[in-house]
Protein backbone atom coordinates (compact mmCIF):
# COMPACT_ATOMS: atom_id res chain seq x y z
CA UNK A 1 21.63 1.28 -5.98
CA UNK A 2 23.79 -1.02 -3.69
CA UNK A 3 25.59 -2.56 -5.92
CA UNK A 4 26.68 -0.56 -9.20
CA UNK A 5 29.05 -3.33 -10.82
CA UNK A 6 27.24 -6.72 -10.66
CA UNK A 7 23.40 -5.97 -11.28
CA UNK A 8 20.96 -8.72 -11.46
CA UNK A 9 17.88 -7.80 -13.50
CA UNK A 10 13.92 -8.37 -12.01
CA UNK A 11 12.31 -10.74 -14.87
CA UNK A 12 9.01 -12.07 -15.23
CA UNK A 13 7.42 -10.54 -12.32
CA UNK A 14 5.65 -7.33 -11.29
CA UNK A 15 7.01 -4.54 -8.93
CA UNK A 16 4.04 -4.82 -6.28
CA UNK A 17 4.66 -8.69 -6.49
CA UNK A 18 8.20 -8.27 -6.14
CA UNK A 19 7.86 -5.84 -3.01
CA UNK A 20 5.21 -8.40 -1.57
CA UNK A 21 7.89 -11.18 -1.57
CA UNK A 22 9.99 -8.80 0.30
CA UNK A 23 7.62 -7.66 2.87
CA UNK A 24 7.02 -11.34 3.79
CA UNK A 25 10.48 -11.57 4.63
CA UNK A 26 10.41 -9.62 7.38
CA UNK A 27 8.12 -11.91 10.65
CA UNK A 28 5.76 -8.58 11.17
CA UNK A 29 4.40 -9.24 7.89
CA UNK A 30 4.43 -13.15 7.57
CA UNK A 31 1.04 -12.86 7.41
CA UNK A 32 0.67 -10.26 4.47
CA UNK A 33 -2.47 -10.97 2.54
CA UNK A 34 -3.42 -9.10 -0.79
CA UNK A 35 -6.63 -6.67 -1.13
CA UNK A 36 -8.06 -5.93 -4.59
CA UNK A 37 -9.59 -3.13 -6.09
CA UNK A 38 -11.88 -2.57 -9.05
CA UNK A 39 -10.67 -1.77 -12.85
CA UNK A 40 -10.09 2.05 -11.79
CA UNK A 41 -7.81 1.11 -9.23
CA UNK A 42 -10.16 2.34 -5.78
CA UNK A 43 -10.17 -0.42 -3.12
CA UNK A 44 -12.31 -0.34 -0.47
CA UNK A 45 -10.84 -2.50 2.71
CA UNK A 46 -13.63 -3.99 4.97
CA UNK A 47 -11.47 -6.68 6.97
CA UNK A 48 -7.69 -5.72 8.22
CA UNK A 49 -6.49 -8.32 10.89
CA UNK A 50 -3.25 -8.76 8.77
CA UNK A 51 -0.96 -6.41 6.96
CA UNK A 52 -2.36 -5.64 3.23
CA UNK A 53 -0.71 -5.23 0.12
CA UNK A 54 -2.74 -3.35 -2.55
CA UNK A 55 -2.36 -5.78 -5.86
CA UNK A 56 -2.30 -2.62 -8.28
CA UNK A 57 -1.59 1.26 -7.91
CA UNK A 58 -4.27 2.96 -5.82
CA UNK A 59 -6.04 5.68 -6.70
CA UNK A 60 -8.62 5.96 -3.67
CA UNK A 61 -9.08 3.78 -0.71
CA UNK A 62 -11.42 3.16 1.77
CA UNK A 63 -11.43 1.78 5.17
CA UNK A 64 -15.22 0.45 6.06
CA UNK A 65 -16.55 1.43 9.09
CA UNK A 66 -15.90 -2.11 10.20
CA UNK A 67 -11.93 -1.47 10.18
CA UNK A 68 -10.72 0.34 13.09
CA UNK A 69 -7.11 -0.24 12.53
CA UNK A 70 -4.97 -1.42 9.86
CA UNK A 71 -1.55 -1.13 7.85
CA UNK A 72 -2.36 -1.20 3.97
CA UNK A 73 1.23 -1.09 1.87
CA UNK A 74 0.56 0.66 -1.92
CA UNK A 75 1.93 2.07 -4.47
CA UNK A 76 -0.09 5.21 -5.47
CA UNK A 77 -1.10 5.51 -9.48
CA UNK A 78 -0.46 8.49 -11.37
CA UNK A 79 -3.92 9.87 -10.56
CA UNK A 80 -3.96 9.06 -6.80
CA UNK A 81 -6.89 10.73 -4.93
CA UNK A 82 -6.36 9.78 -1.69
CA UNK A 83 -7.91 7.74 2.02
CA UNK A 84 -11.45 8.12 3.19
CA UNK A 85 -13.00 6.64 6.42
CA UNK A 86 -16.25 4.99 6.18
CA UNK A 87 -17.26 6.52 2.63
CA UNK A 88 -15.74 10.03 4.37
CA UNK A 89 -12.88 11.50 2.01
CA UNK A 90 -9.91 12.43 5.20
CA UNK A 91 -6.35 13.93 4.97
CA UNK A 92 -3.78 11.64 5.60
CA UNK A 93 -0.67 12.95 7.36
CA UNK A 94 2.79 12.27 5.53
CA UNK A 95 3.71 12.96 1.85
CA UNK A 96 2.71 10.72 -1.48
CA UNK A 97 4.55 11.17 -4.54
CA UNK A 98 2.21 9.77 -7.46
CA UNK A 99 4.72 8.64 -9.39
CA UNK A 100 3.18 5.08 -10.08
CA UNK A 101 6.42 2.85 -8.49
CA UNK A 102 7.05 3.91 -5.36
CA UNK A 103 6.19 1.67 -2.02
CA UNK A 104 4.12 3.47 1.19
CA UNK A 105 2.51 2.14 3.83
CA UNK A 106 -0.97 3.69 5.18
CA UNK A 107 -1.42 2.92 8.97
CA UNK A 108 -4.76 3.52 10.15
CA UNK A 109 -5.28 4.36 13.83
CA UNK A 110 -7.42 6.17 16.34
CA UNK A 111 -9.22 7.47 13.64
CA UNK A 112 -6.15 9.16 11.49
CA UNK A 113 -4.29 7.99 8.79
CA UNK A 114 -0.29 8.22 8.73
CA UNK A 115 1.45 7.59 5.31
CA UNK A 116 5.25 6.66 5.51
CA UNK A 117 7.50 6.11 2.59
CA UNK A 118 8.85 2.32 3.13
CA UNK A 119 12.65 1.38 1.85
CA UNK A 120 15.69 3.36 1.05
């Protein structure tokens, strides 16, 4: 916590809409556009010329063959199974703690998937 005396509460908003208002603060994500998934929470992304933002806690994603490159930010749900590449379950390199609240971002390149824990 930064500040331990003087705490302002979040109200009437979600986490993932809170960290999406944050990630549009910085100019390499002005252009941060939401991707949905279905009820289960799997998302499958077919177009990635922008940074995404999952809208809920993943549990699977896919990246079409039609998406060479991208930079998906997510929080993983509590049952999180992981990346796959064109309908091709793949291990990711870097770390995911499933514990439902925490921000990563999944950079897709060359093929490989890189997972990095974003904040403090």
């Amino acid at each position: 916590m930064i500040n331990n005396d003087r705490i302002v509460p979040v109200m009437a908003t979600d986490l993932i809409t809170l960290y999406g208002v944050i990630l549009k603060m910085d100019s390499n994500n002005s252009s941060l556009a939401k991707v949905n998934g279905d009820a289960e929470g799997n998302f499958a992304v077919t177009s990635a010329s922008t940074p995404l933002l999952a809208s809920e806690p993943v549990k699977s994603c896919d990246f079409t063959a039609a998406v060479t490159s991208a930079s998906l930010y997510f929080v993983p749900s509590y049952d999180f199974e992981g990346f796959s590449l064109a309908g091709v379950k793949t291990t990711a390199t870097g770390d995911v703690d499933k514990d439902g609240n925490t921000l990563y971002l999944a950079t897709l390149a060359t093929n490989a998937i890189t997972i990095t824990k974003v904040g403090l």
